[in-house]
N, C-alpha and C. Protein backbone atom coordinates (compact mmCIF):
# COMPACT_ATOMS: atom_id res chain seq x y z
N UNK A 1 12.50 -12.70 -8.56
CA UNK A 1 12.74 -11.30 -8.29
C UNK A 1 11.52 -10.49 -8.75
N UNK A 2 10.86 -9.80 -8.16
CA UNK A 2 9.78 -8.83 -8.49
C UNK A 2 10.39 -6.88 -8.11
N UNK A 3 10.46 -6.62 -9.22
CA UNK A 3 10.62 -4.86 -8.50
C UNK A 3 9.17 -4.43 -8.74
N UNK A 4 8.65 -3.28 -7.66
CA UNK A 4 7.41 -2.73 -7.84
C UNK A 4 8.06 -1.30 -7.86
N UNK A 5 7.15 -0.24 -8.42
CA UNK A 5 6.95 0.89 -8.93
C UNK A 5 5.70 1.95 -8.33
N UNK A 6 5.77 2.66 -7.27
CA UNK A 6 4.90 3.43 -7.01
C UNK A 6 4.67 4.69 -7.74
N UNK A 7 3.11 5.19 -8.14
CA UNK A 7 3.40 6.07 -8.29
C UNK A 7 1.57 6.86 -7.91
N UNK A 8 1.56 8.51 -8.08
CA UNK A 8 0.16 8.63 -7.75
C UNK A 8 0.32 9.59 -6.83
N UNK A 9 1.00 9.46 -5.68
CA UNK A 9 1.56 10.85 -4.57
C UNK A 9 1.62 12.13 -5.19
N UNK A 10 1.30 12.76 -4.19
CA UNK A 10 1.13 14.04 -4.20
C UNK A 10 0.75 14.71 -2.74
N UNK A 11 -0.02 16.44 -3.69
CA UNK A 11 -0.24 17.05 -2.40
C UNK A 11 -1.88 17.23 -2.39
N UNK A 12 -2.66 17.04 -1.33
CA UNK A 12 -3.89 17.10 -1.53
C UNK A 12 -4.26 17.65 -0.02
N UNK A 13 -5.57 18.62 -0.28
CA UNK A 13 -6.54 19.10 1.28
C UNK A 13 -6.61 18.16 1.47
N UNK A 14 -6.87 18.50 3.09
CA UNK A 14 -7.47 17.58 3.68
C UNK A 14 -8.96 17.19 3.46
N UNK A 15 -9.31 15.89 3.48
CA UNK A 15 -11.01 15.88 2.97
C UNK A 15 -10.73 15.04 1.35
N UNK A 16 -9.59 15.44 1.03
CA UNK A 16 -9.73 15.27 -0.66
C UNK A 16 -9.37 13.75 -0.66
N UNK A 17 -9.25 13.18 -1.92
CA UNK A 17 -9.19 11.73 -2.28
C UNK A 17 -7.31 11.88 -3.49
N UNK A 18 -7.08 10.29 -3.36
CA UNK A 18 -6.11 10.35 -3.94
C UNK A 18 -5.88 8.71 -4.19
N UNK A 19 -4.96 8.27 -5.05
CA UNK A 19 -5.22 7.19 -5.57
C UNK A 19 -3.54 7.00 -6.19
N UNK A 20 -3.44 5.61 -5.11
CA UNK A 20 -2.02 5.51 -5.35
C UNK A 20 -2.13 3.77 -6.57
N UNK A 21 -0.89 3.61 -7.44
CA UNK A 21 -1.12 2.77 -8.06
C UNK A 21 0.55 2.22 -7.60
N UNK A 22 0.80 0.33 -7.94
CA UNK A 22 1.94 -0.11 -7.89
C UNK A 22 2.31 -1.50 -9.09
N UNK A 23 3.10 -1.02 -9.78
CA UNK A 23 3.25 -1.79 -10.92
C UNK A 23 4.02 -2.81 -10.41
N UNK A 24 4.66 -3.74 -10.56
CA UNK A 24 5.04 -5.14 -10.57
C UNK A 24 5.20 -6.00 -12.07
N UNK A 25 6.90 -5.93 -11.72
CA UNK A 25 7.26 -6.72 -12.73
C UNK A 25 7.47 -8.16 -12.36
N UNK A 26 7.43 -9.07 -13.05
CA UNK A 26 7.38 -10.47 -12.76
C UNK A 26 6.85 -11.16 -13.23
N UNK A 27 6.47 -12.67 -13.37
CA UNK A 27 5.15 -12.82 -13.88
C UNK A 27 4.20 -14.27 -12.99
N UNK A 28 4.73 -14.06 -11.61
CA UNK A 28 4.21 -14.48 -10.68
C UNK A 28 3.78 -13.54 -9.49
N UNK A 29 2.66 -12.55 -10.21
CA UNK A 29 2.50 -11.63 -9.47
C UNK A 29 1.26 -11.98 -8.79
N UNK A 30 0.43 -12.85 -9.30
CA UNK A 30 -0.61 -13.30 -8.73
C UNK A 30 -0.45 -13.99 -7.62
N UNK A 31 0.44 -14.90 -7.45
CA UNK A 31 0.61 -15.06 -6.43
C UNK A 31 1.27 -14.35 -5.31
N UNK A 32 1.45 -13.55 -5.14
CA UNK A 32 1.91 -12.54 -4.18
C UNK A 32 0.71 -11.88 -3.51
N UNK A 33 0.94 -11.92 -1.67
CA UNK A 33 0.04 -10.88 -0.72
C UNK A 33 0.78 -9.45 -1.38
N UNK A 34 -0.14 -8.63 -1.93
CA UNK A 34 0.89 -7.04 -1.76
C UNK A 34 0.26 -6.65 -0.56
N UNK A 35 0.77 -5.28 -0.17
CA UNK A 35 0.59 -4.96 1.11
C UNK A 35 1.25 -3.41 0.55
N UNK A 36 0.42 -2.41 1.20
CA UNK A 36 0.57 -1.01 1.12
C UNK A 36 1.17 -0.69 2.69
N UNK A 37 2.33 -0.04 2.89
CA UNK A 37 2.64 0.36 4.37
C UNK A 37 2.93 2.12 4.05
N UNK A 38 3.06 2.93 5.31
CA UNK A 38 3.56 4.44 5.13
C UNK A 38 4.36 4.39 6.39
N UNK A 39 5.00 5.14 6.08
CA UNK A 39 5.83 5.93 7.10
C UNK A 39 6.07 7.54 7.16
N UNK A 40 5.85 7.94 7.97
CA UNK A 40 6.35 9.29 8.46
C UNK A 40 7.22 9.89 8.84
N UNK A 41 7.62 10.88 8.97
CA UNK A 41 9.13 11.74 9.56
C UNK A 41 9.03 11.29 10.78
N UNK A 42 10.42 10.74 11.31
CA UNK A 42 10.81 10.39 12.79
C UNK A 42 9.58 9.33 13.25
N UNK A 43 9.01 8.24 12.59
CA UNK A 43 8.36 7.34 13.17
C UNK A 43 8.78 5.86 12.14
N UNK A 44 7.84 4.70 12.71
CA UNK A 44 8.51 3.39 12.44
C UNK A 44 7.44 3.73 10.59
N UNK A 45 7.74 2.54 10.12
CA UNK A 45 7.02 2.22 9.09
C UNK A 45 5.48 1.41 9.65
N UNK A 46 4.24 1.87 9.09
CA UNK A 46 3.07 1.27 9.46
C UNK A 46 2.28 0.34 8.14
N UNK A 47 1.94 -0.11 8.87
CA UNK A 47 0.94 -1.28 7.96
C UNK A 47 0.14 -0.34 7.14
N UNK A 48 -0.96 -0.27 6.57
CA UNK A 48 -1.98 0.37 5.79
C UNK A 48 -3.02 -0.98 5.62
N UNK A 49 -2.90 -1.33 4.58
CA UNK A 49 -3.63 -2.56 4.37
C UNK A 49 -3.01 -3.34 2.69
N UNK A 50 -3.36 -4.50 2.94
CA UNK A 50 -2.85 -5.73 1.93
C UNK A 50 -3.94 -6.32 1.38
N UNK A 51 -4.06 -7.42 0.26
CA UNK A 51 -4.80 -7.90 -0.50
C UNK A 51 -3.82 -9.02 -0.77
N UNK A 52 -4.57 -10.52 -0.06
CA UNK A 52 -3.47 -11.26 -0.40
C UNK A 52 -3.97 -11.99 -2.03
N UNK A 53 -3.01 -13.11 -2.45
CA UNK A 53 -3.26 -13.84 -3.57
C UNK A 53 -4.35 -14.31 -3.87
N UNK A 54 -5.23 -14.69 -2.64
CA UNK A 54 -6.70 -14.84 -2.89
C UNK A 54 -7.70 -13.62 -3.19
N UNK A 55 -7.50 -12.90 -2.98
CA UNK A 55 -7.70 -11.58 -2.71
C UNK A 55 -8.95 -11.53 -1.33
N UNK A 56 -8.22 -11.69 -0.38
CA UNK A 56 -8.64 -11.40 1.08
C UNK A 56 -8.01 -9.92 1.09
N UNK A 57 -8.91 -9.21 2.31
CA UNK A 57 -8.62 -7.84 2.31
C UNK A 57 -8.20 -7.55 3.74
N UNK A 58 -7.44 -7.15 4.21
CA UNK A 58 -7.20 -6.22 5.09
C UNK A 58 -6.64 -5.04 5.51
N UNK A 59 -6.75 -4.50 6.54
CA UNK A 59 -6.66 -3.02 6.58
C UNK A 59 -6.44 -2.73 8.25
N UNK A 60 -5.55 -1.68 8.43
CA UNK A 60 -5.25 -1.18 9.48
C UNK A 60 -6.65 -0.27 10.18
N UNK A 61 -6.47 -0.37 11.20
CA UNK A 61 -7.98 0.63 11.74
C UNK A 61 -7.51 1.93 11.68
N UNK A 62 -6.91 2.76 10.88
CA UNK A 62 -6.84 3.99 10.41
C UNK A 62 -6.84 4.02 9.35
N UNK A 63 -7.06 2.88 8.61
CA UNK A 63 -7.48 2.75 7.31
C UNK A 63 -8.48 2.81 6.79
N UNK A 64 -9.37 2.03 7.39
CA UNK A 64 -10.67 1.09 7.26
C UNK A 64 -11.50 2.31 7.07
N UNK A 65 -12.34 1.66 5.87
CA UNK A 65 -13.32 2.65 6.13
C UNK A 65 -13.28 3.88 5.02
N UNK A 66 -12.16 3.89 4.92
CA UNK A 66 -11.59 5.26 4.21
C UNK A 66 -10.40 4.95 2.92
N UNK A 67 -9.74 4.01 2.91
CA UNK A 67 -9.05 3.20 2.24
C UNK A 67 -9.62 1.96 1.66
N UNK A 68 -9.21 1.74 0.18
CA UNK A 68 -9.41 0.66 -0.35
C UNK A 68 -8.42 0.37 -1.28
N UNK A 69 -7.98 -1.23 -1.00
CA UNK A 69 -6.83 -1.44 -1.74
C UNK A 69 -7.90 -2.29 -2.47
N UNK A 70 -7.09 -2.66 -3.69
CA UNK A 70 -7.62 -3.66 -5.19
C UNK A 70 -6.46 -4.00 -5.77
N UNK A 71 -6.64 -4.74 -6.83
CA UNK A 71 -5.28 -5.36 -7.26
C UNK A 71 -6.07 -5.80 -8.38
N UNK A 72 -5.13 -5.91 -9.88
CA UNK A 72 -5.59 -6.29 -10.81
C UNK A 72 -4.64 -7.43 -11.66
N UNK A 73 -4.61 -8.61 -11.45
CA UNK A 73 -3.55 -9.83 -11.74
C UNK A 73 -3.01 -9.24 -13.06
N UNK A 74 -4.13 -9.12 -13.82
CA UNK A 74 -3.79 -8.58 -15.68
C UNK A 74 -3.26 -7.54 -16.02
N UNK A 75 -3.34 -6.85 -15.20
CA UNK A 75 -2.15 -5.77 -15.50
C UNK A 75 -0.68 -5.89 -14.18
N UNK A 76 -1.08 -6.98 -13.23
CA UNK A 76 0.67 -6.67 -12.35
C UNK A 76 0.14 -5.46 -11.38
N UNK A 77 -1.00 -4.78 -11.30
CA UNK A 77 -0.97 -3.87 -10.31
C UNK A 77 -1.67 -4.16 -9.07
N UNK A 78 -1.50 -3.37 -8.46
CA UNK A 78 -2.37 -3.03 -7.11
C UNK A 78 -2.44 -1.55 -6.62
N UNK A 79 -3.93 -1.47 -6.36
CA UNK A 79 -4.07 0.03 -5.94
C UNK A 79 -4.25 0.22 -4.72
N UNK A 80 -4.50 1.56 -4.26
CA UNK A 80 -4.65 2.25 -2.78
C UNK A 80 -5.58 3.08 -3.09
N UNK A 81 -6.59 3.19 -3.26
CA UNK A 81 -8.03 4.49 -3.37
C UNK A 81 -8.03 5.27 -2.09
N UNK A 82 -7.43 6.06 -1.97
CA UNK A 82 -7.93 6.91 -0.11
C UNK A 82 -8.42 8.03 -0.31
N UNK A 83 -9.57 8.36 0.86
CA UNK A 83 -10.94 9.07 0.89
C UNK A 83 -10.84 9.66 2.03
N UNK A 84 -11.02 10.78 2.34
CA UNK A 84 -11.23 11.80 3.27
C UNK A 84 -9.88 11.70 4.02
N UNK A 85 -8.83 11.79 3.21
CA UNK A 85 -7.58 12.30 3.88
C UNK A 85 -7.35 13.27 5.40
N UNK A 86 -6.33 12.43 6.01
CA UNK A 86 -6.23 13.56 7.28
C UNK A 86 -4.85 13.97 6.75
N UNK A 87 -4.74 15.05 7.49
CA UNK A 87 -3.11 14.89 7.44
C UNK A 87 -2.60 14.42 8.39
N UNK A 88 -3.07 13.66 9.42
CA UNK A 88 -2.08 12.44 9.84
C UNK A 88 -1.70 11.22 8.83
N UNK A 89 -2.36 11.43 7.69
CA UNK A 89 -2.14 10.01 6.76
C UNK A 89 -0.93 10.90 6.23
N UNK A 90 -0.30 12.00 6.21
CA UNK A 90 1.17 12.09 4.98
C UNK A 90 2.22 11.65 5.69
N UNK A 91 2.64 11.16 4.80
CA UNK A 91 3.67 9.53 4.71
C UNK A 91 4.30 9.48 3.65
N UNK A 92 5.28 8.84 3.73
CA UNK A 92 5.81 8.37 2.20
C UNK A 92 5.23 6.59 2.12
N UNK A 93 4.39 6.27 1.17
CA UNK A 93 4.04 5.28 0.80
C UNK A 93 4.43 3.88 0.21
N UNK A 94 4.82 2.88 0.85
CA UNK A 94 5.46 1.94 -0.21
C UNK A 94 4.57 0.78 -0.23
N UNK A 95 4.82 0.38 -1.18
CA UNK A 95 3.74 -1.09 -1.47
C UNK A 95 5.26 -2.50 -1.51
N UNK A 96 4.62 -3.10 -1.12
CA UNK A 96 5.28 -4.53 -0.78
C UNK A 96 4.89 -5.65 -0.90
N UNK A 97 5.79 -6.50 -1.17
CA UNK A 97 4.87 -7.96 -1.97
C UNK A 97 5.77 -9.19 -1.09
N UNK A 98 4.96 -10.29 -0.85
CA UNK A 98 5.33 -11.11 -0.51
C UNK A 98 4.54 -12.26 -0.46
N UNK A 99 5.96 -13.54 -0.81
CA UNK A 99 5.41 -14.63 -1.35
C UNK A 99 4.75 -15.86 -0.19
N UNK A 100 4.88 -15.67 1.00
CA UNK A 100 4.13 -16.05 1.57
C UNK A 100 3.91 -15.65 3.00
N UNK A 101 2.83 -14.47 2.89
CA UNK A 101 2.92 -13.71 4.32
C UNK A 101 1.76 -14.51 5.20
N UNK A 102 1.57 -14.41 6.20
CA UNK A 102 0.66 -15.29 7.10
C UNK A 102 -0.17 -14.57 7.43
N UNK A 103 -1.27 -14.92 7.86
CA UNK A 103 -2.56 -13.72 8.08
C UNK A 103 -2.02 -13.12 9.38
N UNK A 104 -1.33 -13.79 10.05
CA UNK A 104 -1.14 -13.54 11.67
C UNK A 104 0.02 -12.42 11.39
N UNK A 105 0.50 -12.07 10.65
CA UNK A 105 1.83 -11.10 10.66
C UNK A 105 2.22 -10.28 9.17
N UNK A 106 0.39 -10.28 9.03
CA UNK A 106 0.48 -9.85 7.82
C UNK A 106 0.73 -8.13 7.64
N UNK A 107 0.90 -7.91 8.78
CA UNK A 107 1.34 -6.38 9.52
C UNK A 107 2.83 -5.75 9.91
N UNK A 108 3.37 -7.23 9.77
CA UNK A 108 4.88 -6.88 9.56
C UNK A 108 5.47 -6.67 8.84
N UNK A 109 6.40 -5.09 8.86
CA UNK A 109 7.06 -5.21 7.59
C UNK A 109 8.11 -6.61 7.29
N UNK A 110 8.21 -6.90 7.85
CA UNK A 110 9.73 -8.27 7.61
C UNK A 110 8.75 -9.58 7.23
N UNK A 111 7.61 -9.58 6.86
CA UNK A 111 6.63 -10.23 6.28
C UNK A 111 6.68 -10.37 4.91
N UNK A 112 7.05 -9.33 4.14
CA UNK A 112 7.31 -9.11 3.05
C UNK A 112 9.10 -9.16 2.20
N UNK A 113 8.90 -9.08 1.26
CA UNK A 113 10.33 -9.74 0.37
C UNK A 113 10.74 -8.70 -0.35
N UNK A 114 9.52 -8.05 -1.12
CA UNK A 114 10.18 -7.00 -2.37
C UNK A 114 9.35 -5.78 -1.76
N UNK A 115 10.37 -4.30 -1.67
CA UNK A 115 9.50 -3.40 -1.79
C UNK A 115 9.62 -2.02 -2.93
N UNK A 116 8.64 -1.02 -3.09
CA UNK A 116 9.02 -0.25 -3.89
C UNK A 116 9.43 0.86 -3.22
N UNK A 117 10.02 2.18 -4.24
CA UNK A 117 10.84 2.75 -3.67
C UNK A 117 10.18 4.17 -2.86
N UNK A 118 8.49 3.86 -2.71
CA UNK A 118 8.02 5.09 -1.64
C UNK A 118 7.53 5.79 -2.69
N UNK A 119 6.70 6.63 -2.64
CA UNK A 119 5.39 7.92 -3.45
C UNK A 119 5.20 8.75 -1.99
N UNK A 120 5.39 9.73 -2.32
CA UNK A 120 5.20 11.25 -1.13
C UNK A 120 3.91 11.19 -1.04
N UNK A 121 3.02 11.12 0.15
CA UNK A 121 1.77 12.10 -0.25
C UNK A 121 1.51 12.67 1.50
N UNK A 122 1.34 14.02 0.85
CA UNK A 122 1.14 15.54 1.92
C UNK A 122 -0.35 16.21 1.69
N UNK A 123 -0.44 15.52 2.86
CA UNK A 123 -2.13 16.24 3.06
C UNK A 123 -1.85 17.50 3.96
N UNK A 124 -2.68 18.18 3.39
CA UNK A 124 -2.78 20.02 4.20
C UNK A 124 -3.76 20.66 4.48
N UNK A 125 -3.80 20.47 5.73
CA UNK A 125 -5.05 21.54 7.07
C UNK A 125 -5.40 22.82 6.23
């Protein structure tokens, strides 16, 4: 069983930076792909980008570029660094872990096992 913990959301201009963090209890956290997804009012849940157990990186192409996830085994976390916010990125944020996601579907939410319970963040024009 792993519960994760978001936290870091908020409200930020557009342009500005913000920095989401996700704690993880467990103590097979290293082995876990996490994976950052958002969702928006009246739309599906989207990928963002993941960092699996090796720490391979990937990222959605509205990510890239502008997003950086990291993960730190010794403390159980994983972060989200995001840079030049639009406000198409406000979402409610959840990070998700799973014990063996495949590179090929590493974009699905049903890829993943444990998630946390969402961080707000509202970017403004």
């Amino acid at each position: 069983q792993v519960q994760l913990v978001e936290s870091g959301g908020g409200l930020v201009q557009a342009g500005g930076s913000l920095g989401l963090s996700c704690a993880a209890s467990g103590r097979t956290f290293s082995g876990y792909a996490m994976g950052w997804f958002r969702q928006a009012p009246g739309k599906e849940r989207e990928f963002v980008a993941t960092i699996t157990s090796s720490g391979r990186i990937y990222y959605a192409d509205s990510a890239a570029g502008r997003f950086t996830i990291s993960r730190d085994n010794a403390k159980n976390t994983v972060y989200l660094q995001m840079n030049s916010l639009k406000s198409e990125d406000t979402a409610v944020y959840y990070c998700a872990a799973g014990r063996f996601v495949r590179i090929g579907t590493l974009q699905r939410a049903s890829s993943y096992d444990y998630w946390g319970q969402g961080t707000q963040v509202t970017v403004s024009s």
